[in-house]
C-alpha atoms as a PDB file:
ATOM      1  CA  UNK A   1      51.682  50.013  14.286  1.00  0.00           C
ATOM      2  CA  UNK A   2      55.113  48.278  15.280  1.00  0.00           C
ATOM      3  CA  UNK A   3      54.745  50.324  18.692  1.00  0.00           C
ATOM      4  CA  UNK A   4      51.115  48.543  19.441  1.00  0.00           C
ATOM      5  CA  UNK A   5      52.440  44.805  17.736  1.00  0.00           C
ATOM      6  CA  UNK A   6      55.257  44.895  20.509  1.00  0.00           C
ATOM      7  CA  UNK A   7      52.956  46.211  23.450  1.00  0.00           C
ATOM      8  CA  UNK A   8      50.189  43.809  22.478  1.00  0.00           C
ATOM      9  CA  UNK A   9      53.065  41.058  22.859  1.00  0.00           C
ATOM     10  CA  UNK A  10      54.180  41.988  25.823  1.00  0.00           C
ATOM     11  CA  UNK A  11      50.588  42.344  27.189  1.00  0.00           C
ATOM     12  CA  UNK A  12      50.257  38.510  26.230  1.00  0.00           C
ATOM     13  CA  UNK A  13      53.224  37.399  27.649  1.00  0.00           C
ATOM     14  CA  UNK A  14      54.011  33.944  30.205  1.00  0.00           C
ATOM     15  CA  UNK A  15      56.779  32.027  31.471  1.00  0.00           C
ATOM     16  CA  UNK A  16      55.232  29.090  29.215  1.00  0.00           C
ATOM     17  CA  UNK A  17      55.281  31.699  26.331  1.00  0.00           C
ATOM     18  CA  UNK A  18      58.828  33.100  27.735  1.00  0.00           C
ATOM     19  CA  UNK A  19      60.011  29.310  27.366  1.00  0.00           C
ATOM     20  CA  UNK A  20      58.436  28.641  24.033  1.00  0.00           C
ATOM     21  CA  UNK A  21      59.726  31.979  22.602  1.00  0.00           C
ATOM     22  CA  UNK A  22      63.650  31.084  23.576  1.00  0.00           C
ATOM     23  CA  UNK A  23      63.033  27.868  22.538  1.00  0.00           C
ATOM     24  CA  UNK A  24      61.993  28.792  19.213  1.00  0.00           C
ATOM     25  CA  UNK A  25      64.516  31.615  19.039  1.00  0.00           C
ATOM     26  CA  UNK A  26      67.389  29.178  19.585  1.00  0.00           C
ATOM     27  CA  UNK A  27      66.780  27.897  15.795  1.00  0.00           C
ATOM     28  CA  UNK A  28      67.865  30.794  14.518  1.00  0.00           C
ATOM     29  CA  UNK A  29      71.507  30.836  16.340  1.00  0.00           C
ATOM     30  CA  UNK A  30      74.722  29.593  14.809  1.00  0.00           C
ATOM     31  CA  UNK A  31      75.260  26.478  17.277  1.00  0.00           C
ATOM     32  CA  UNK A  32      72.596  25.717  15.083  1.00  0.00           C
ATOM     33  CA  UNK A  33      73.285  25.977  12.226  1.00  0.00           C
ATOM     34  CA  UNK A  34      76.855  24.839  12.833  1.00  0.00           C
ATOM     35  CA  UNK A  35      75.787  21.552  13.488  1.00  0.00           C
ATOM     36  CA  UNK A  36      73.636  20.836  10.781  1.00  0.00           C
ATOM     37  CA  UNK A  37      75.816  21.670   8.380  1.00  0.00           C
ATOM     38  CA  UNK A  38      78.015  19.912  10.059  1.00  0.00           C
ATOM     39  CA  UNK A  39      76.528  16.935   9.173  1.00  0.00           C
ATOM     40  CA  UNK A  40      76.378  17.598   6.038  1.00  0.00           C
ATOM     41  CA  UNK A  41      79.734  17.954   5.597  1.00  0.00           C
ATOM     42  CA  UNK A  42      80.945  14.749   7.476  1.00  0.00           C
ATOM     43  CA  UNK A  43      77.836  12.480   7.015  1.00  0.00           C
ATOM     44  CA  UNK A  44      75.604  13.466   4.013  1.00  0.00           C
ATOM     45  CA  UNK A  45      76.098  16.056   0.835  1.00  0.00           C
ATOM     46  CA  UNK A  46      79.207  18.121   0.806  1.00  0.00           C
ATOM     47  CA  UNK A  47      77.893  19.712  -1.808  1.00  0.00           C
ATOM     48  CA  UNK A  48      74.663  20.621  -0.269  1.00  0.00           C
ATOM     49  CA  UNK A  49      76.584  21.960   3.117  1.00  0.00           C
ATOM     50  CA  UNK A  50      78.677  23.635   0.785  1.00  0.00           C
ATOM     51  CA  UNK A  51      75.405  25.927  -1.365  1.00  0.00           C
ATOM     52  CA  UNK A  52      73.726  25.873   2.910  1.00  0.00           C
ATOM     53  CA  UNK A  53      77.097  27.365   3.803  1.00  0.00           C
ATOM     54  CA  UNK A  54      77.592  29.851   1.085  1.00  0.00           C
ATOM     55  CA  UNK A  55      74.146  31.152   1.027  1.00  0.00           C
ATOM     56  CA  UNK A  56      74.192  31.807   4.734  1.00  0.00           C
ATOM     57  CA  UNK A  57      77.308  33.321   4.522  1.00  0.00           C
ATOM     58  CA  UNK A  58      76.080  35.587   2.326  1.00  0.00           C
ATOM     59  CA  UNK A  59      73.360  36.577   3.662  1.00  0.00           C
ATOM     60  CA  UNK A  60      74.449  37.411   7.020  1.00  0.00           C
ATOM     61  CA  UNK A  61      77.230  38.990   5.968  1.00  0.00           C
ATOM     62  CA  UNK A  62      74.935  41.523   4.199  1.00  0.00           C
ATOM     63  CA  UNK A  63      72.860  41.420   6.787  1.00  0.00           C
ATOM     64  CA  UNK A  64      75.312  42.659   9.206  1.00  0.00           C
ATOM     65  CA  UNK A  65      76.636  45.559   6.706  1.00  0.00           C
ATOM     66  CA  UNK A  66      73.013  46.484   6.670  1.00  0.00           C
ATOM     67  CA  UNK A  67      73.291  46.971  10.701  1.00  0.00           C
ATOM     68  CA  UNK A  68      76.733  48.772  10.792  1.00  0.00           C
ATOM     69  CA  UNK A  69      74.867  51.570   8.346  1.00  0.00           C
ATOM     70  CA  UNK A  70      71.278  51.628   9.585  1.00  0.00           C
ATOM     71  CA  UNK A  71      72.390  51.123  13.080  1.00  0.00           C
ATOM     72  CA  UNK A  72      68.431  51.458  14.604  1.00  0.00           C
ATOM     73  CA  UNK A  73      68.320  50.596  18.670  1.00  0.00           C
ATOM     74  CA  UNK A  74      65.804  48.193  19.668  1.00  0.00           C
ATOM     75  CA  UNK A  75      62.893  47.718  21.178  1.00  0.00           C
ATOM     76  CA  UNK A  76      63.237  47.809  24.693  1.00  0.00           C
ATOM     77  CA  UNK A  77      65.704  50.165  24.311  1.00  0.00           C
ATOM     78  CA  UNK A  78      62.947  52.804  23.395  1.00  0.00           C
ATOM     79  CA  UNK A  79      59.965  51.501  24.672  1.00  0.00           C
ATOM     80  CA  UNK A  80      60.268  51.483  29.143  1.00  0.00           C
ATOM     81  CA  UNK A  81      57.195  49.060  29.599  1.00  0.00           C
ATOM     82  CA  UNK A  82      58.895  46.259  27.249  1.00  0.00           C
ATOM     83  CA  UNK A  83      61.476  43.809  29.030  1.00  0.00           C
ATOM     84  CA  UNK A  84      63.790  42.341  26.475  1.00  0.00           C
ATOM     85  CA  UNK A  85      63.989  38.676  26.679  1.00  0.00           C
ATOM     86  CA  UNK A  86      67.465  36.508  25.619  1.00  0.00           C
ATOM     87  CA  UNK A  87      69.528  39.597  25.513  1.00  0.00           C
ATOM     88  CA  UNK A  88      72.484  37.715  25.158  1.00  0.00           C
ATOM     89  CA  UNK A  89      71.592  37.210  21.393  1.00  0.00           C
ATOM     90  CA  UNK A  90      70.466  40.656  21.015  1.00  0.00           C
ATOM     91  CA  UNK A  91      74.457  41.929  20.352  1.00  0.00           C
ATOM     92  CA  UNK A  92      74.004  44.376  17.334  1.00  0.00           C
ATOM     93  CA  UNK A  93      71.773  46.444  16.506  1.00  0.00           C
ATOM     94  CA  UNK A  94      68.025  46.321  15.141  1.00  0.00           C
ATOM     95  CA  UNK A  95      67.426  46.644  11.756  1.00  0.00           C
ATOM     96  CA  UNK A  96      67.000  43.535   9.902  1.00  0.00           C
ATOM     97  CA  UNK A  97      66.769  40.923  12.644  1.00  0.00           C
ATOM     98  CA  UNK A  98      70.271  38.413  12.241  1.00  0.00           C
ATOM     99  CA  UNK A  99      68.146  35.594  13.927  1.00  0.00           C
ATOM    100  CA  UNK A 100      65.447  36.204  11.120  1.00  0.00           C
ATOM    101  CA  UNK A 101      67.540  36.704   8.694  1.00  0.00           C
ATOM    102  CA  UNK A 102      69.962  33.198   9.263  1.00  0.00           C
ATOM    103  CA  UNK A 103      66.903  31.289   9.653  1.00  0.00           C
ATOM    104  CA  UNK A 104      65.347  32.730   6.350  1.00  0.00           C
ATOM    105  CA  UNK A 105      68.593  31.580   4.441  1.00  0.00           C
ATOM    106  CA  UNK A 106      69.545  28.522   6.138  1.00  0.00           C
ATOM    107  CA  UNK A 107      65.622  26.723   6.068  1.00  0.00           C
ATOM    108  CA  UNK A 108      65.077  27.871   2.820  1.00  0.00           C
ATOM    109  CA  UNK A 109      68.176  26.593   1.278  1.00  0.00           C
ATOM    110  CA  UNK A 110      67.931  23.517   3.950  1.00  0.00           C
ATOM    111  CA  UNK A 111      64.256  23.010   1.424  1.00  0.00           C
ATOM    112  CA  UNK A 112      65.543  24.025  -1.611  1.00  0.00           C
ATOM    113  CA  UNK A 113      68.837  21.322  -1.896  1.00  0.00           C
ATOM    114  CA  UNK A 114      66.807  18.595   0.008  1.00  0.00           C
ATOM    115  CA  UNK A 115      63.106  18.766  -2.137  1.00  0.00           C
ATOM    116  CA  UNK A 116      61.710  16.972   0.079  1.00  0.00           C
ATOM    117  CA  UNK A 117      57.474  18.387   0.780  1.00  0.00           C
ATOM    118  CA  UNK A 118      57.899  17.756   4.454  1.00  0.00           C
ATOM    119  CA  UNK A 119      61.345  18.846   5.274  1.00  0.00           C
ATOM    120  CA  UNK A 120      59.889  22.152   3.184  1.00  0.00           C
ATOM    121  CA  UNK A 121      56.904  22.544   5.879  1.00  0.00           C
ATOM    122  CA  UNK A 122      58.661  22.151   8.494  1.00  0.00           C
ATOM    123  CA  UNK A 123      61.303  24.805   7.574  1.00  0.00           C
ATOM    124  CA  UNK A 124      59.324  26.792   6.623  1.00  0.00           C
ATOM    125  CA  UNK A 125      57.515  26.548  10.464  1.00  0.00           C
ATOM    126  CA  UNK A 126      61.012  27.262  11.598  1.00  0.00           C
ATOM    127  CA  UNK A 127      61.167  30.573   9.883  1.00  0.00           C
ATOM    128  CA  UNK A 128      58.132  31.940  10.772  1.00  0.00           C
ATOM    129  CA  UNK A 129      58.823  30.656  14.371  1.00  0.00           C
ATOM    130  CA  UNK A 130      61.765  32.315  15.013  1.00  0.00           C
ATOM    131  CA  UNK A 131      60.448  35.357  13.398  1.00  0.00           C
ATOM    132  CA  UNK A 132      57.671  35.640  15.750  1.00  0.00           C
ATOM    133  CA  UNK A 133      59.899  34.652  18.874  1.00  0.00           C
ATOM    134  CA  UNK A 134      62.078  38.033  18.236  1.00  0.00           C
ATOM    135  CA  UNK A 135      59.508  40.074  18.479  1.00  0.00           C
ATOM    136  CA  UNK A 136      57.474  38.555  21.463  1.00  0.00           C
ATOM    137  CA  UNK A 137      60.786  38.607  23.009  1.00  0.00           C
ATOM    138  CA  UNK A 138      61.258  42.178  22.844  1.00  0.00           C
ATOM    139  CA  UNK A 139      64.457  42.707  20.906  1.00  0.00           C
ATOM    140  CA  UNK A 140      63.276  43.186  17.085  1.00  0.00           C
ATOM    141  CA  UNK A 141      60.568  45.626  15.686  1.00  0.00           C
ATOM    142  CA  UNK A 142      58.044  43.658  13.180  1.00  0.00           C
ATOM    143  CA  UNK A 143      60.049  45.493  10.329  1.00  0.00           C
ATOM    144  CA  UNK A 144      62.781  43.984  11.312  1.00  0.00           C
ATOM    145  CA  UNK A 145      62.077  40.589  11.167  1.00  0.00           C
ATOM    146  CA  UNK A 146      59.936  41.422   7.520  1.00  0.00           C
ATOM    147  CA  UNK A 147      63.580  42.871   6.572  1.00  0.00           C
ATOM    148  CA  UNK A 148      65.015  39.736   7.625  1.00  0.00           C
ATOM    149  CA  UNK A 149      62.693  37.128   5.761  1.00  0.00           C
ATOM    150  CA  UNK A 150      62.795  39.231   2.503  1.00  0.00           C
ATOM    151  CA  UNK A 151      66.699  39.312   2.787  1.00  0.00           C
ATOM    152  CA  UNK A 152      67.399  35.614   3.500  1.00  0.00           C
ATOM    153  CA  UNK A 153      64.968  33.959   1.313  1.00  0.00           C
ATOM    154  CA  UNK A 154      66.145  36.634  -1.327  1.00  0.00           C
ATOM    155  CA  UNK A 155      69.488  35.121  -1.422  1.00  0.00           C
ATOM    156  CA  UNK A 156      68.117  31.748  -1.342  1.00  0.00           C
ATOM    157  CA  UNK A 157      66.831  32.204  -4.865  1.00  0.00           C
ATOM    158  CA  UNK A 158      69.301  33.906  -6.283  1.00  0.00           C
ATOM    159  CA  UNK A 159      72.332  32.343  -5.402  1.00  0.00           C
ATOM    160  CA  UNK A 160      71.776  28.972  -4.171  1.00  0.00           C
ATOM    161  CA  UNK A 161      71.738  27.514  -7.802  1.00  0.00           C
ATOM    162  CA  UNK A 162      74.872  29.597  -8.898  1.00  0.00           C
ATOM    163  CA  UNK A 163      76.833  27.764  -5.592  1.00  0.00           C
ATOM    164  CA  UNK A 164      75.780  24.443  -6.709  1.00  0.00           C
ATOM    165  CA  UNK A 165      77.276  25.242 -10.506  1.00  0.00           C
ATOM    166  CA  UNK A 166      80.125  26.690  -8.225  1.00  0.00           C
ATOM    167  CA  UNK A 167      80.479  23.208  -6.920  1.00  0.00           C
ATOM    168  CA  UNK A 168      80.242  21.161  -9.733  1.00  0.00           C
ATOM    169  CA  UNK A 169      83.119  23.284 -11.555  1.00  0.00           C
ATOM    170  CA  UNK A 170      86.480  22.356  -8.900  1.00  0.00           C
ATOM    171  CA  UNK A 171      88.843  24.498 -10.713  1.00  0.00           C
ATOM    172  CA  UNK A 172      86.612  27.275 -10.220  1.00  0.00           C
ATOM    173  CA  UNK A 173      85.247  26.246  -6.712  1.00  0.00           C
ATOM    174  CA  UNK A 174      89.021  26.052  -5.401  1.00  0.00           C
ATOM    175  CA  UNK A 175      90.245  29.567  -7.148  1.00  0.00           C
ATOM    176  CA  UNK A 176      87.047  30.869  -5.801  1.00  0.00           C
ATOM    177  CA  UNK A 177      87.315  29.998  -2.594  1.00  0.00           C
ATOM    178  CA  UNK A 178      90.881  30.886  -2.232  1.00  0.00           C
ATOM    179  CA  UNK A 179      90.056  34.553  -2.959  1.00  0.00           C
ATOM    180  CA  UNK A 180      86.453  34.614  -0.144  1.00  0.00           C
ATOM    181  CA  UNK A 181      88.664  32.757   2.585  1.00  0.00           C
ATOM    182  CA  UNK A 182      91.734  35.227   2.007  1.00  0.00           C
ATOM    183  CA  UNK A 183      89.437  38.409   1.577  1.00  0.00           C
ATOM    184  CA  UNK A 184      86.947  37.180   4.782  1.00  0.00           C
ATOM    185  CA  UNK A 185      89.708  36.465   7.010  1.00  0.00           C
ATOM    186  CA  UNK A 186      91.501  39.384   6.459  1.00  0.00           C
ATOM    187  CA  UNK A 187      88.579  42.107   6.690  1.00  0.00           C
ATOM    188  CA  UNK A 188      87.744  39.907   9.816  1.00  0.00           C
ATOM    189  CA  UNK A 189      91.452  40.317  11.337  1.00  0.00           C
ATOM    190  CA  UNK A 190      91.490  44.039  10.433  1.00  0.00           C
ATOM    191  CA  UNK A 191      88.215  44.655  11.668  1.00  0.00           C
ATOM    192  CA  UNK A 192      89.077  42.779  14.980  1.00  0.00           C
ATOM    193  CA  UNK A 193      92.311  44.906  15.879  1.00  0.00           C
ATOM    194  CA  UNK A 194      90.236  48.352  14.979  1.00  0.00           C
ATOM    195  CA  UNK A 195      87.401  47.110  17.217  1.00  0.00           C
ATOM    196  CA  UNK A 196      89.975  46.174  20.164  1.00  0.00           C
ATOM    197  CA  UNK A 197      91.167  49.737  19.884  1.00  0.00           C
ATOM    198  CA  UNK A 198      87.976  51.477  19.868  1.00  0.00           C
ATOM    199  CA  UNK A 199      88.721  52.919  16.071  1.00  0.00           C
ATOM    200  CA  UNK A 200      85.113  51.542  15.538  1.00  0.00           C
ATOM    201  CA  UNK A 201      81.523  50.984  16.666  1.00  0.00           C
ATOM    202  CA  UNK A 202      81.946  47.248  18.728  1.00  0.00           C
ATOM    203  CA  UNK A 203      77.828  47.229  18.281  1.00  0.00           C
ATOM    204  CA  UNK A 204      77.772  47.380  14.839  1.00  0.00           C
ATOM    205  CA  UNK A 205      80.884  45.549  13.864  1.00  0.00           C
ATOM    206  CA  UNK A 206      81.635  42.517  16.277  1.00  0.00           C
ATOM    207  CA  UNK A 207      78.990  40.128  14.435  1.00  0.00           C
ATOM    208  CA  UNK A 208      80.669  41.161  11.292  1.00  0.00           C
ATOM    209  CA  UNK A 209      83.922  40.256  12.366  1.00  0.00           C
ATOM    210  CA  UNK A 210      82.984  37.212  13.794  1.00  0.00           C
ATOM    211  CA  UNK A 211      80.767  35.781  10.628  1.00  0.00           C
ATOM    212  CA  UNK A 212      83.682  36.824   8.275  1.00  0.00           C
ATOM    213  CA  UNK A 213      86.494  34.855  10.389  1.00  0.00           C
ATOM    214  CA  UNK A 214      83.900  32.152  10.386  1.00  0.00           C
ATOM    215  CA  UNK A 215      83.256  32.078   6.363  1.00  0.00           C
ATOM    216  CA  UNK A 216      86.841  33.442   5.902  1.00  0.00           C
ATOM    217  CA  UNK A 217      88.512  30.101   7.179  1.00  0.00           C
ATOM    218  CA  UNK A 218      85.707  27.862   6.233  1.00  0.00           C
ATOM    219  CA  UNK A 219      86.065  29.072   2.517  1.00  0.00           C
ATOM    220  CA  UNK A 220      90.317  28.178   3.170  1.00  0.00           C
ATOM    221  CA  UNK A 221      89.154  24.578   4.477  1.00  0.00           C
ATOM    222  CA  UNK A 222      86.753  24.139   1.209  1.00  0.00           C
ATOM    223  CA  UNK A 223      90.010  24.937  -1.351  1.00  0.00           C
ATOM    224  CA  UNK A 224      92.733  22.863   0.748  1.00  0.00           C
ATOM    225  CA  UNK A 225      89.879  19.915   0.640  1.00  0.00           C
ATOM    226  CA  UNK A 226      89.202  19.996  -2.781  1.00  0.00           C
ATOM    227  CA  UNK A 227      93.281  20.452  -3.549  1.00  0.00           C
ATOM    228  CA  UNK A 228      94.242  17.904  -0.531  1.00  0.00           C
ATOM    229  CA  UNK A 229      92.026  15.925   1.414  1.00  0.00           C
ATOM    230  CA  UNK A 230      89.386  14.407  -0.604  1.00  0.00           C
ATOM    231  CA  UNK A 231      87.752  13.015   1.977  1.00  0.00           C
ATOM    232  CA  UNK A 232      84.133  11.163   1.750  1.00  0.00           C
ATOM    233  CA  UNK A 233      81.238  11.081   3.733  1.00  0.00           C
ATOM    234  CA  UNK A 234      80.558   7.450   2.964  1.00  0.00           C
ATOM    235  CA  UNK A 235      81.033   4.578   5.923  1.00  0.00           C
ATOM    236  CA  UNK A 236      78.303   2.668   7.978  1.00  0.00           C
ATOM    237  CA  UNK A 237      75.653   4.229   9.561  1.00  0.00           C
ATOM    238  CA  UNK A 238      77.797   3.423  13.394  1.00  0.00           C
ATOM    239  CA  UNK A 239      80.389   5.392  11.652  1.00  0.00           C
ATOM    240  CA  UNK A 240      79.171   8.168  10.499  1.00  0.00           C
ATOM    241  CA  UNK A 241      77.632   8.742  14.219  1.00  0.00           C
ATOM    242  CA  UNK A 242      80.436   7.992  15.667  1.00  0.00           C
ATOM    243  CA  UNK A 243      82.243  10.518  13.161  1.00  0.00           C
ATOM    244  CA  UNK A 244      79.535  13.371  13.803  1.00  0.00           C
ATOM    245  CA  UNK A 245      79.410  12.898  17.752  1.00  0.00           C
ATOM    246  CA  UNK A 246      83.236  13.253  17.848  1.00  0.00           C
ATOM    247  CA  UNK A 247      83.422  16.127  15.632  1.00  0.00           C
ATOM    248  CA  UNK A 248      80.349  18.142  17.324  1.00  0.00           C
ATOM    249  CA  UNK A 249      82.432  17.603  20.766  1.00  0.00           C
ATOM    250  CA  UNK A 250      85.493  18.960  19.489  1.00  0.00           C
ATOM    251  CA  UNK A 251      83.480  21.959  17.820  1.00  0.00           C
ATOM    252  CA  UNK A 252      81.205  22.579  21.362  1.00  0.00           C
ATOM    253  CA  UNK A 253      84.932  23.035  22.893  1.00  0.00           C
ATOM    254  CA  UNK A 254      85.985  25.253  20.714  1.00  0.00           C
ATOM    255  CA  UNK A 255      83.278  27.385  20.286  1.00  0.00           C
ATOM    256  CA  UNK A 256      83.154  26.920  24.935  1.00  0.00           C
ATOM    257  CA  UNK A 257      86.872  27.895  25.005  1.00  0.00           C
ATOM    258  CA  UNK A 258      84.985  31.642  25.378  1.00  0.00           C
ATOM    259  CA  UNK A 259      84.562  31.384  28.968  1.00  0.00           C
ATOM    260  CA  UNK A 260      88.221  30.892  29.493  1.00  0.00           C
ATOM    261  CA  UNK A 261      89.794  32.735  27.336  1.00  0.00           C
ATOM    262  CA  UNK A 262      91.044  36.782  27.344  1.00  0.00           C
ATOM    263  CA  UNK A 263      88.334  39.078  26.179  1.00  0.00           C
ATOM    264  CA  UNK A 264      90.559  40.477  23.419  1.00  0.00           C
ATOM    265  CA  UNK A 265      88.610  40.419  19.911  1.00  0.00           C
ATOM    266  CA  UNK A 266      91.678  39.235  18.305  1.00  0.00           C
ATOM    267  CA  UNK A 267      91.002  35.765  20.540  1.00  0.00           C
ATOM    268  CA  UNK A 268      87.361  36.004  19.088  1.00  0.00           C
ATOM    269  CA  UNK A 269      89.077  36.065  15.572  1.00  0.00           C
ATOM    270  CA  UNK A 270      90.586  33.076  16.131  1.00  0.00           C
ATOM    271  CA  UNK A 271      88.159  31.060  18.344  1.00  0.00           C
ATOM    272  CA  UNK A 272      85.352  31.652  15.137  1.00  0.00           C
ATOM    273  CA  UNK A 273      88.695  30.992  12.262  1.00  0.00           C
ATOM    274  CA  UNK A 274      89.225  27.542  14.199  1.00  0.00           C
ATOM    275  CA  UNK A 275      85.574  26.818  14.064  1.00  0.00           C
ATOM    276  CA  UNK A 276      85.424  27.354  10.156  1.00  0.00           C
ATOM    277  CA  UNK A 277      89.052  25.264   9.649  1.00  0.00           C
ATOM    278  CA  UNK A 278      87.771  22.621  11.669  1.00  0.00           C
ATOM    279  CA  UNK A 279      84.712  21.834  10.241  1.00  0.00           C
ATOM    280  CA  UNK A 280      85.764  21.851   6.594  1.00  0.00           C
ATOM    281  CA  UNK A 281      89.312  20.948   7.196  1.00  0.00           C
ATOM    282  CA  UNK A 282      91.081  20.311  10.051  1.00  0.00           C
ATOM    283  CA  UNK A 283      88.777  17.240  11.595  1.00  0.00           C
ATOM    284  CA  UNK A 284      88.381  15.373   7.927  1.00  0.00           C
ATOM    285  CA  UNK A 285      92.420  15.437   7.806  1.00  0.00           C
ATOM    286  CA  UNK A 286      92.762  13.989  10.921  1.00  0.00           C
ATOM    287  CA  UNK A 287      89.676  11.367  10.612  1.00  0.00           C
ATOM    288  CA  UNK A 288      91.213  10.267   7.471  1.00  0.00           C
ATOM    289  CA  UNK A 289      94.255   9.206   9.030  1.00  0.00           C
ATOM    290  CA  UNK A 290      92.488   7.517  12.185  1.00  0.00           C
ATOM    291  CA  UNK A 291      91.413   3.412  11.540  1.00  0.00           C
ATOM    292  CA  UNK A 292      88.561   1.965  13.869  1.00  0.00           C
ATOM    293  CA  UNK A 293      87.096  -0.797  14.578  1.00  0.00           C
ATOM    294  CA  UNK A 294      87.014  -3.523  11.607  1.00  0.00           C
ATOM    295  CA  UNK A 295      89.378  -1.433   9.900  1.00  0.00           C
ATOM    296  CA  UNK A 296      87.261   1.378   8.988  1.00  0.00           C
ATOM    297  CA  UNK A 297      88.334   5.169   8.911  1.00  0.00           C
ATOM    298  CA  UNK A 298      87.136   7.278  10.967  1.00  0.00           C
ATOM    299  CA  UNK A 299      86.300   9.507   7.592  1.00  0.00           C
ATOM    300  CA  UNK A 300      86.775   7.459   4.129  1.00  0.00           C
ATOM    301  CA  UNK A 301      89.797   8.436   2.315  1.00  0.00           C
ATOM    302  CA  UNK A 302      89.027   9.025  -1.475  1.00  0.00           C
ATOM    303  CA  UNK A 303      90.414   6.345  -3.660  1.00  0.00           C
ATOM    304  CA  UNK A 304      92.520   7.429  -6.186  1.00  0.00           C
END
């Protein structure tokens, strides 16, 4: 059956198709993601980027576990006839589709914190979009991407309401954090320097490594805001643009600093850590500390 869904999609397939399927695969990628929640975090709820952030943090990291131990090759890797398309996101292995799997949890939790009946449709258009676009594209088996729906609404429901407590306790939400930033950047760092000298399986454990440096230093951002910074997401609507278009520049830099750095995973590490400290940490501090025009911040201090 998954055989004949993936030869009847290739028998259908179009450069308009081809176009539409990248397209629509692109919503499930972390540049993605990154950027909504980084608005969130600089321009909207903190607290709803922070349950968006833990719940897709949690779910991929599963997700990826899941790979390392299943470990099932993909579709044009067995079938001849089928020509993966967008293999540069196809990096792990099969089994449950990451792309599926992030858009599950992300959408759903997107719906969930916002309760809003169209925002709902139309994420829930963007799972089943980039479900579909994984498998027309060649590089996930329909069980996959079922595996990968199942998984990241699953931890929508049960632990999107548990992060929001989370949030609304800070003694807890700083202690926790503390312990998931130290414990994720560390298994990230380990797991790095073992992949760099071929002690493990690249395949199955560079997408680990990378989400856990990501969450790892995003959770250490969370505690040193809620013990330091304080900042707010408040300021005019010029501001908060301003703010976000400033901030997504700096992050698209980071995140393009690839192409010039080595290919050592340890510079991976730290290309993903930076990434996680600078959208919960490192740009607030230095927005708070930054006065525009008619004496604004460029992110609003908390008064004390």
């Amino acid at each position: 059956m998954q055989t004949a869904i993936i030869r009847f999609f290739n028998s259908i397939s179009s450069p308009f198709l081809d176009i539409l399927g990248e397209a629509f695969s692109y919503l499930g990628e972390e540049t993605v993601f990154i950027l909504i929640i980084a608005w969130m975090l600089w321009c909207g709820s903190k607290k709803q980027g922070y349950i968006i952030c833990s719940t897709l943090f949690t779910s991929l990291t599963v997700m990826n576990i899941v790979k390392a131990i299943v470990r099932a090759p993909r579709p044009f890797q067995v079938l001849p006839e089928i020509t993966g398309k967008r293999l540069a996101t196809a990096t792990g292995y099969s089994f449950p589709s990451g792309h599926t799997t992030g858009a599950a949890s992300f959408y759903s939790s997107l719906a969930v914190t916002a309760r809003k009946q169209w925002l709902s449709l139309v994420c829930a258009t963007a799972i089943v979009a980039v479900g579909l676009s994984r498998t027309y594209l060649g590089v996930h088996w329909p069980l996959d991407v079922f595996a990968g729906l199942v998984l990241g609404i699953t931890m929508t429901i049960t632990t999107s309401h548990m992060f929001g407590r989370l949030y609304d306790n800070p003694r807890h939400l700083i202690r926790t954090s503390w312990i998931a930033g130290s414990v994720g950047t560390l298994a990230a760092l380990v797991l790095a320097l073992l992949i760099q000298s071929d002690s493990i399986d690249p395949v199955a454990f560079t997408d680990l490594m990378k989400i856990l440096s990501l969450a790892g230093c995003g959770y250490l951002g969370f505690a040193l805001d809620q013990q330091k910074i304080h900042y707010l997401t408040t300021g005019s609507l010029w501001v908060r643009i301003l703010r976000f278009v400033t901030g997504v520049v700096l992050v698209l830099l980071v995140m393009a600093s690839k192409s010039i750095l080595p290919t050592h995973m340890v510079f991976s590490f730290f290309r993903y850590a930076l990434v996680g400290l600078l959208v919960t940490v490192l740009y607030p501090w230095l927005g708070r500390h930054i006065r525009i025009a008619k004496g604004e911040y460029l992110f609003t201090p908390q008064v004390k």
